[in-house]
PDB file of N, CA and C in Angstrom:
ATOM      1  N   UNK A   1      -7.186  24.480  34.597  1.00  0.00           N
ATOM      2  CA  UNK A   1      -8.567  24.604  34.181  1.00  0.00           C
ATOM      3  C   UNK A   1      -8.877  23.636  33.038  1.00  0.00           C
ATOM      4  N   UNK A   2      -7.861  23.491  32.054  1.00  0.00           N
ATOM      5  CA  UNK A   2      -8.260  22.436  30.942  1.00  0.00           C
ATOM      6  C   UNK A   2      -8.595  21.436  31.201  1.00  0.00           C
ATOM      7  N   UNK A   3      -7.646  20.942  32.240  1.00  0.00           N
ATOM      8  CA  UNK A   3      -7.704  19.391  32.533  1.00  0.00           C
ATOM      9  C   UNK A   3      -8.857  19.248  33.285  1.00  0.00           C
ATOM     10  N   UNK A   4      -9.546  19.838  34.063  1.00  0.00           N
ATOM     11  CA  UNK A   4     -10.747  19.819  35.267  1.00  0.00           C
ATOM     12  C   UNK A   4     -12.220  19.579  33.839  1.00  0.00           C
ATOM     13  N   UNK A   5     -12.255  20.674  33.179  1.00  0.00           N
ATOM     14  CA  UNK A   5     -12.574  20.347  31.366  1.00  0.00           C
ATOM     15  C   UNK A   5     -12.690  19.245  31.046  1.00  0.00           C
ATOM     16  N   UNK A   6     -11.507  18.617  30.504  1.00  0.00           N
ATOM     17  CA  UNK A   6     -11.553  17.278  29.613  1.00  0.00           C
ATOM     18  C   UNK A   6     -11.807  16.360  30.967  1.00  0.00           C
ATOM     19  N   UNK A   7     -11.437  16.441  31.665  1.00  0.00           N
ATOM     20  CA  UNK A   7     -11.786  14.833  32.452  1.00  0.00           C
ATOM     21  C   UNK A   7     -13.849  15.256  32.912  1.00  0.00           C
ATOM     22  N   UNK A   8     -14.082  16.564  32.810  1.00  0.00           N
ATOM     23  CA  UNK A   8     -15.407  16.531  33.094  1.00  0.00           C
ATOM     24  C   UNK A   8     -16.113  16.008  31.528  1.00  0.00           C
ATOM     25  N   UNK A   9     -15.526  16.235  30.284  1.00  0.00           N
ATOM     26  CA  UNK A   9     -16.468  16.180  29.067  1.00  0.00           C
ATOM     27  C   UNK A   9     -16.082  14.497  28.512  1.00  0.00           C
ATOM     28  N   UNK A  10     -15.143  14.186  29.014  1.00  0.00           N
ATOM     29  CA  UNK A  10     -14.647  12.394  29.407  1.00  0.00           C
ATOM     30  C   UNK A  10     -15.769  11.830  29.759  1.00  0.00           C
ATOM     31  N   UNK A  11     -15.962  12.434  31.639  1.00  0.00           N
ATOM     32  CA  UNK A  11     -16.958  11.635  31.872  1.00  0.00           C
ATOM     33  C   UNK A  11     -18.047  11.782  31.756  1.00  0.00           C
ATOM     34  N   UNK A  12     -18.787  12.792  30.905  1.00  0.00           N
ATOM     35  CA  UNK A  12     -20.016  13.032  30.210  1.00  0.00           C
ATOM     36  C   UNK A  12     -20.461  12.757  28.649  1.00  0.00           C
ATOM     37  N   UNK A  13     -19.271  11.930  28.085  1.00  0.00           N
ATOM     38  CA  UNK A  13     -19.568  11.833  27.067  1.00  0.00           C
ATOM     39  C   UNK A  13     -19.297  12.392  26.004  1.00  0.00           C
ATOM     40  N   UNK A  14     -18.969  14.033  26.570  1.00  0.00           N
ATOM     41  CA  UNK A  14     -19.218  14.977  25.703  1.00  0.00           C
ATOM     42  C   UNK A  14     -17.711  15.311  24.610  1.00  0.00           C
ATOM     43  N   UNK A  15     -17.800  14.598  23.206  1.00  0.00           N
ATOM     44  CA  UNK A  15     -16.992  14.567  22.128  1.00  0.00           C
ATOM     45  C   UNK A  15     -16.450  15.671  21.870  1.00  0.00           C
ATOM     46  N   UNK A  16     -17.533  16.686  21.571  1.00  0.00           N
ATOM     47  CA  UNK A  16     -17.701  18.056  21.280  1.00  0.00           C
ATOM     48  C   UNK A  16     -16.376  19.282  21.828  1.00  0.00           C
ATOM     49  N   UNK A  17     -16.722  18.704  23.156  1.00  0.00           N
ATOM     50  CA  UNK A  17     -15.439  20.029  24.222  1.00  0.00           C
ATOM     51  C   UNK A  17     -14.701  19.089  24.056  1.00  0.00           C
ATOM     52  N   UNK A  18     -14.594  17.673  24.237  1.00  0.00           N
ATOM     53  CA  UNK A  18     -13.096  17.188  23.954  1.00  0.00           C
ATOM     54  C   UNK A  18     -12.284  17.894  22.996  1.00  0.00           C
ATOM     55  N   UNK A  19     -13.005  17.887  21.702  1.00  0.00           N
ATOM     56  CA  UNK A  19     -12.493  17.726  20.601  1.00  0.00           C
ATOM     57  C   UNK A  19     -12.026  19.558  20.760  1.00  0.00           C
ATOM     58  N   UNK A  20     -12.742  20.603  20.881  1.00  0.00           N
ATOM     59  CA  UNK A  20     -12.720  21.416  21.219  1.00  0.00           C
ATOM     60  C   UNK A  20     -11.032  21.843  22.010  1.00  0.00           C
ATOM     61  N   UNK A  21     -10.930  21.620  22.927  1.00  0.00           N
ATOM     62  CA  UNK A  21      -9.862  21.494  24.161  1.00  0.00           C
ATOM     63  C   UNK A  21      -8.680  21.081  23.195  1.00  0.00           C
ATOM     64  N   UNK A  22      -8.850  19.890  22.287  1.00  0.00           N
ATOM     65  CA  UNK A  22      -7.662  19.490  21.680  1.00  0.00           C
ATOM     66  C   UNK A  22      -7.193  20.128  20.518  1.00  0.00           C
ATOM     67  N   UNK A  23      -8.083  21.065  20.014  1.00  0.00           N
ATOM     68  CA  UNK A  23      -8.006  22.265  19.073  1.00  0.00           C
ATOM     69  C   UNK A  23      -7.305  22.923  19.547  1.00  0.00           C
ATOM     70  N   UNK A  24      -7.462  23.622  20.934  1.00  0.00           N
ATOM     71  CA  UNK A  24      -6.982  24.497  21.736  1.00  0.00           C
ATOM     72  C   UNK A  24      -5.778  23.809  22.261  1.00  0.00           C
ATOM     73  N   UNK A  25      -5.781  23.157  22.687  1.00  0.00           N
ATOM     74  CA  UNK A  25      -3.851  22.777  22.999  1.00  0.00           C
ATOM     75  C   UNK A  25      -2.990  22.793  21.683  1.00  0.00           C
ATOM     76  N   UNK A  26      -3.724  21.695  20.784  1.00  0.00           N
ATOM     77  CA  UNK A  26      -2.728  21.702  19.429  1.00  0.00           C
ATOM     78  C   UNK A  26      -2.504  23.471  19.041  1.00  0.00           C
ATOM     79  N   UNK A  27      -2.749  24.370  18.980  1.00  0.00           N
ATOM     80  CA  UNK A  27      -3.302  25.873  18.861  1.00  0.00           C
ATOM     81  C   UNK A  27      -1.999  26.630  19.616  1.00  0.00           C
ATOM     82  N   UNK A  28      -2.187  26.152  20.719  1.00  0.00           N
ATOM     83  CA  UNK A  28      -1.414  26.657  21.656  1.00  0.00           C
ATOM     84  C   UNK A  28       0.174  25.937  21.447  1.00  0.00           C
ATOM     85  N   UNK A  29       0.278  24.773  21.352  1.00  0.00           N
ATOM     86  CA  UNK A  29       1.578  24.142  20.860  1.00  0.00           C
ATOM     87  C   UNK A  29       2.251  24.857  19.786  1.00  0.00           C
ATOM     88  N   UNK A  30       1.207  24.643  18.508  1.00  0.00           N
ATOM     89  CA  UNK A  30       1.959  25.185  17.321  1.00  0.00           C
ATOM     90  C   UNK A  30       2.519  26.641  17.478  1.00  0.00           C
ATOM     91  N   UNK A  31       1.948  27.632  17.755  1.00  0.00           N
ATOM     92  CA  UNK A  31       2.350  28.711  18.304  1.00  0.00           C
ATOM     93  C   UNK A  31       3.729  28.838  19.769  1.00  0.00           C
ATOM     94  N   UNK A  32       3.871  28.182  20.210  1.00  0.00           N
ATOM     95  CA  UNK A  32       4.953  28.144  21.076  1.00  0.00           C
ATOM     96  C   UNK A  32       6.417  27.251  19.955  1.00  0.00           C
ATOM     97  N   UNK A  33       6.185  26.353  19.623  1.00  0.00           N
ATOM     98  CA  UNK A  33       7.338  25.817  18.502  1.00  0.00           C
ATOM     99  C   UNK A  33       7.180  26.910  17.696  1.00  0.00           C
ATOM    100  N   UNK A  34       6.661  27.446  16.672  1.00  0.00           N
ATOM    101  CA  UNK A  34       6.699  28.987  16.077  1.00  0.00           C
ATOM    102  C   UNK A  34       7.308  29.961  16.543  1.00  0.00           C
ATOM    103  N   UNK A  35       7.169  30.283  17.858  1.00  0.00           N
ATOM    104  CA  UNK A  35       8.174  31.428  18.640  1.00  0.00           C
ATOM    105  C   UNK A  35       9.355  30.628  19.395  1.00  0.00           C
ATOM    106  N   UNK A  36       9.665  29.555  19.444  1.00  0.00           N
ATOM    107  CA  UNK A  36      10.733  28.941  19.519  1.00  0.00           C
ATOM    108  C   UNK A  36      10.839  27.377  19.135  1.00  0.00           C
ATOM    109  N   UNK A  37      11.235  27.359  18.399  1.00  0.00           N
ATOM    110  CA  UNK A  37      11.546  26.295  17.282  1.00  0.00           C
ATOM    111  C   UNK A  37      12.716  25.682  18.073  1.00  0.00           C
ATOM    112  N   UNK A  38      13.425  26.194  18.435  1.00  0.00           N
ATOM    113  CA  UNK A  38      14.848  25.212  18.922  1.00  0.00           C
ATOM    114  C   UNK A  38      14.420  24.301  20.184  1.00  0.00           C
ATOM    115  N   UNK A  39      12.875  24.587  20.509  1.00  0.00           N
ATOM    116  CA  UNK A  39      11.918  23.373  21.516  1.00  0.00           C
ATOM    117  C   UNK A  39      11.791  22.077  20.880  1.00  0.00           C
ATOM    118  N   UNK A  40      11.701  22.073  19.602  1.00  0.00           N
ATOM    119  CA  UNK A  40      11.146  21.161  18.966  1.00  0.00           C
ATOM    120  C   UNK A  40      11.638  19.873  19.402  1.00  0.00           C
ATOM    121  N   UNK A  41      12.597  19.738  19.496  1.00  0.00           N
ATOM    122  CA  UNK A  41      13.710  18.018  19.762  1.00  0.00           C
ATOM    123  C   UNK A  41      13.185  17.938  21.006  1.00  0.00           C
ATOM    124  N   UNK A  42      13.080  19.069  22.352  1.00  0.00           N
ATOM    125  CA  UNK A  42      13.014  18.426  23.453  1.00  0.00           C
ATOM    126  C   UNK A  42      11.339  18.265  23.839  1.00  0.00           C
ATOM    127  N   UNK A  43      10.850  19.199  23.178  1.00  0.00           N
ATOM    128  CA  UNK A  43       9.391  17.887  23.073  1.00  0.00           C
ATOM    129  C   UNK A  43       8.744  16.886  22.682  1.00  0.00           C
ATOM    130  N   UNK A  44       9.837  17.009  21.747  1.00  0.00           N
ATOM    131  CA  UNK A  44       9.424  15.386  20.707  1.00  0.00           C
ATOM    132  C   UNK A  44      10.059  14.295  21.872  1.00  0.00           C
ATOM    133  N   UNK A  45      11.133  14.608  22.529  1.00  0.00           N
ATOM    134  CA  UNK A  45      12.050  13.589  23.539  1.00  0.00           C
ATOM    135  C   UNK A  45      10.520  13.632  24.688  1.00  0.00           C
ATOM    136  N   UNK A  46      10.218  14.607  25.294  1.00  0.00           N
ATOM    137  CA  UNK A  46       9.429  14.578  26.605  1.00  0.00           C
ATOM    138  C   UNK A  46       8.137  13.529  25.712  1.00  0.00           C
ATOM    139  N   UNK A  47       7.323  14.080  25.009  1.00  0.00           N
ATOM    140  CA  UNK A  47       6.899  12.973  24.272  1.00  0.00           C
ATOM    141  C   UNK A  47       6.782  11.641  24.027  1.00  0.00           C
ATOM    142  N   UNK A  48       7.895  11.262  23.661  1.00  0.00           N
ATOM    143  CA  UNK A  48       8.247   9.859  23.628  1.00  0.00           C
ATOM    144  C   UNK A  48       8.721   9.219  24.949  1.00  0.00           C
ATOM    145  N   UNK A  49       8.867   9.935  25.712  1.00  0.00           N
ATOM    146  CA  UNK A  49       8.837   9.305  26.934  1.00  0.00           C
ATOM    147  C   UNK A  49       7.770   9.195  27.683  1.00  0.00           C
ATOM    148  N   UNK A  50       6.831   9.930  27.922  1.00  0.00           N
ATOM    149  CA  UNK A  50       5.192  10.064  28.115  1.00  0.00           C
ATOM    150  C   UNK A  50       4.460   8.929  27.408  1.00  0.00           C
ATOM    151  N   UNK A  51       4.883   8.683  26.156  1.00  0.00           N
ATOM    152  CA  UNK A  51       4.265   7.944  25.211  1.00  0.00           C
ATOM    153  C   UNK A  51       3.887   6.301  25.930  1.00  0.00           C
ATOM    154  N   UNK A  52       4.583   5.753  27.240  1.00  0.00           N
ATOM    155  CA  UNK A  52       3.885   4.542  27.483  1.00  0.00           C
ATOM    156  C   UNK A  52       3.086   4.891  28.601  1.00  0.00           C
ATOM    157  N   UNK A  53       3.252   5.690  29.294  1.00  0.00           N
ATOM    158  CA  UNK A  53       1.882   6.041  30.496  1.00  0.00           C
ATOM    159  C   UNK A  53       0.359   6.763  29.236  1.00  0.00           C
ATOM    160  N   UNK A  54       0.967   7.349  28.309  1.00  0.00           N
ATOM    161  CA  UNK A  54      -0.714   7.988  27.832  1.00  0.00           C
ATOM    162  C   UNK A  54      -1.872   6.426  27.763  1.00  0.00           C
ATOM    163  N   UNK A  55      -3.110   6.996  27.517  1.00  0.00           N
ATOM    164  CA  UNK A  55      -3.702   6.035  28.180  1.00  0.00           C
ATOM    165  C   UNK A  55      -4.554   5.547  26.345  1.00  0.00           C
ATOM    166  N   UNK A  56      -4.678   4.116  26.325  1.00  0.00           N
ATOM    167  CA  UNK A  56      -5.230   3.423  25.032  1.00  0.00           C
ATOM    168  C   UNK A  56      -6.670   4.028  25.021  1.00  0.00           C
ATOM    169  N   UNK A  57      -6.849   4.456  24.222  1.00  0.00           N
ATOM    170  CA  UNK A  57      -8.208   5.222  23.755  1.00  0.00           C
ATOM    171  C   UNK A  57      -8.298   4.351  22.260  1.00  0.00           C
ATOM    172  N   UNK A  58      -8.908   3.362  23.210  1.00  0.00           N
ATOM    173  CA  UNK A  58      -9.144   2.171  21.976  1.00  0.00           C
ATOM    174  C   UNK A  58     -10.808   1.682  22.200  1.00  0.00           C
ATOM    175  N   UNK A  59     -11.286   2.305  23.478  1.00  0.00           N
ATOM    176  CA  UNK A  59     -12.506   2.057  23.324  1.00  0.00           C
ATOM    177  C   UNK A  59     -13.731   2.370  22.539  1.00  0.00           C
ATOM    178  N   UNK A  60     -14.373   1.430  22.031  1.00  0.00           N
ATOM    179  CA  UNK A  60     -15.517   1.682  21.164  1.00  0.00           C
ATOM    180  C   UNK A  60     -17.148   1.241  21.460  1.00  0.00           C
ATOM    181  N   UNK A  61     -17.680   1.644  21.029  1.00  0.00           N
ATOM    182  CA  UNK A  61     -19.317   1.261  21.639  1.00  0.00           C
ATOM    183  C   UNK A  61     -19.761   1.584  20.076  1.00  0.00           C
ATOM    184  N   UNK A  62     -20.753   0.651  19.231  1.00  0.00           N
ATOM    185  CA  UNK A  62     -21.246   0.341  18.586  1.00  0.00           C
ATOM    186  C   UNK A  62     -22.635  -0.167  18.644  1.00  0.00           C
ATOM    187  N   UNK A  63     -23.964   0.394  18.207  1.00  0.00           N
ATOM    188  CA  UNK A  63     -25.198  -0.101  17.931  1.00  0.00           C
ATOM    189  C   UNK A  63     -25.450  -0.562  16.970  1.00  0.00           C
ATOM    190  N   UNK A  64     -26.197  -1.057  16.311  1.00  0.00           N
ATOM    191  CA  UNK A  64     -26.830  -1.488  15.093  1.00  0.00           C
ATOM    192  C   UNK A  64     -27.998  -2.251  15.218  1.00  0.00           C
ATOM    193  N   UNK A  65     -28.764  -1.571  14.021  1.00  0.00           N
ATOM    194  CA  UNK A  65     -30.247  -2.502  14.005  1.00  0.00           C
ATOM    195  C   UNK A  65     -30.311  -3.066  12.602  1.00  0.00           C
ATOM    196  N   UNK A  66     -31.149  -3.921  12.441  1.00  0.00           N
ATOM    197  CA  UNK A  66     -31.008  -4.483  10.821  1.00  0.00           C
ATOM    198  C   UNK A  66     -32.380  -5.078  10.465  1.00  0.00           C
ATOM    199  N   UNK A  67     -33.081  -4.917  10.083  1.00  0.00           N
ATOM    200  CA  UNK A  67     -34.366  -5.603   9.619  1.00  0.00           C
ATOM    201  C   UNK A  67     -34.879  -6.159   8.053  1.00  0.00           C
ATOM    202  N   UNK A  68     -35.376  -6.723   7.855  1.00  0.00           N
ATOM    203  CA  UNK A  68     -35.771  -7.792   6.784  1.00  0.00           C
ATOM    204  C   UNK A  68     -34.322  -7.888   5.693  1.00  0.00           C
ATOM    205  N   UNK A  69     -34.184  -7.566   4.600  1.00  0.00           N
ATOM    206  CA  UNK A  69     -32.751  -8.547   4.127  1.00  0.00           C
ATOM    207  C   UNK A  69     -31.600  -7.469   4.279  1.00  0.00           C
ATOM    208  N   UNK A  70     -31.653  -6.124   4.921  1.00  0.00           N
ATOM    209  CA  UNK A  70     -30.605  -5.320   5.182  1.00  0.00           C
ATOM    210  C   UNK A  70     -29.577  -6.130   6.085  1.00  0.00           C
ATOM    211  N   UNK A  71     -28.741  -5.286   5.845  1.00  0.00           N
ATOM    212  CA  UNK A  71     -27.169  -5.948   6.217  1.00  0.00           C
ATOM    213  C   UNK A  71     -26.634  -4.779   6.885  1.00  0.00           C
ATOM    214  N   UNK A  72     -25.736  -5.085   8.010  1.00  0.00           N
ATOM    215  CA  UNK A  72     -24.815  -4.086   8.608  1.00  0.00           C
ATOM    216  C   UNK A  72     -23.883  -4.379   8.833  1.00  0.00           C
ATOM    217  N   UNK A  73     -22.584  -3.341   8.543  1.00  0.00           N
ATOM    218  CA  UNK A  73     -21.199  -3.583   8.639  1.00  0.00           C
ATOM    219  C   UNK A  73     -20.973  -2.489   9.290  1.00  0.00           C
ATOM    220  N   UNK A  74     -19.959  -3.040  10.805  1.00  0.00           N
ATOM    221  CA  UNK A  74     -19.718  -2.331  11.263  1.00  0.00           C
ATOM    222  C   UNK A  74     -17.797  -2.621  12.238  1.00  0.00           C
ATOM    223  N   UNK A  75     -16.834  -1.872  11.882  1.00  0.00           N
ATOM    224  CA  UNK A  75     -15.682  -1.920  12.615  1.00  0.00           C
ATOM    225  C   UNK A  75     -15.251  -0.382  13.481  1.00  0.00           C
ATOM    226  N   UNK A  76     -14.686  -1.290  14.255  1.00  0.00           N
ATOM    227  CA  UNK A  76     -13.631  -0.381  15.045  1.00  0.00           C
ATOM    228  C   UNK A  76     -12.641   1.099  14.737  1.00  0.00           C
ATOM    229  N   UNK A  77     -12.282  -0.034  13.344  1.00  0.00           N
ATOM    230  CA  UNK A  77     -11.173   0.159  12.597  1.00  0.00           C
ATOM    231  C   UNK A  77     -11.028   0.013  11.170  1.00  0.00           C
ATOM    232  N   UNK A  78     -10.032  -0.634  10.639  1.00  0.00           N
ATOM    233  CA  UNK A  78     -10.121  -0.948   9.408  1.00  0.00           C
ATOM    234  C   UNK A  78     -11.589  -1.733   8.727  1.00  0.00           C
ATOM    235  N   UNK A  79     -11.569  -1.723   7.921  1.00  0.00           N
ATOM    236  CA  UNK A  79     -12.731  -3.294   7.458  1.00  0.00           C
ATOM    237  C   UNK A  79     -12.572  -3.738   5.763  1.00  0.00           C
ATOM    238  N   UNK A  80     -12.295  -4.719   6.010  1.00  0.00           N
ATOM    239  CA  UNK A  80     -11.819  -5.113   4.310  1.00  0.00           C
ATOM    240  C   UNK A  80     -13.465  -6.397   3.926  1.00  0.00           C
ATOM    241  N   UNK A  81     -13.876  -6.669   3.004  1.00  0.00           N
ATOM    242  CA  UNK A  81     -14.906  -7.604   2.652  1.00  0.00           C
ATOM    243  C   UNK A  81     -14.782  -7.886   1.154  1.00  0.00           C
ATOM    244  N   UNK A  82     -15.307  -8.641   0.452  1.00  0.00           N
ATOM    245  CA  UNK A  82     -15.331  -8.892  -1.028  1.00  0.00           C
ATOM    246  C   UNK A  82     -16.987  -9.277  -0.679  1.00  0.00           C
ATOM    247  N   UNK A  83     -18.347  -8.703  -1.672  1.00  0.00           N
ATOM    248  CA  UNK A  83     -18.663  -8.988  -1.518  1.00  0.00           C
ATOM    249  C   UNK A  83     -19.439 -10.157  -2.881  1.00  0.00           C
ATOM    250  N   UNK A  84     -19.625 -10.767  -2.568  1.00  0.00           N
ATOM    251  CA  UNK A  84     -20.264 -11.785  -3.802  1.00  0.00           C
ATOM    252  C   UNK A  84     -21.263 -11.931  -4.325  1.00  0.00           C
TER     253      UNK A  84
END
């Protein structure tokens, strides 16, 4: 049922239940390492092996408007400037 979820609020946009859903797994994780802790190594291993199929969630979409001497700064990511 989760997954039918996130791939529906994926392709709607919708941040909200993503973010939601990932509350709820992290939720559900911490509580299972809590009632058994001696999991811990072999999910960190399943993990890191998963770790080159998960998928780059590097995409970004950015607007901006700017009118008469306003200025806009806008990154991805980091952003370093000096300004003068």
């Amino acid at each position: 049922m989760s997954r039918r979820e996130l791939l529906a609020a994926q392709a709607g946009g919708d941040l909200e239940s993503r973010s939601e859903l990932g509350a709820e797994w992290q939720g559900r994780m911490r509580r299972l390492l809590a009632a058994h802790p001696e999991e811990t190594e072999a999910l960190r291993a399943l993990l890191s092996e998963l770790a080159p199929y998960a998928p780059a969630d590097s995409s970004v979409t950015q607007h901006a408007s700017a009118s008469g001497h306003a200025r806009v700064y806008q990154a991805g990511r980091d952003q370093n400037f000096d300004r003068r």
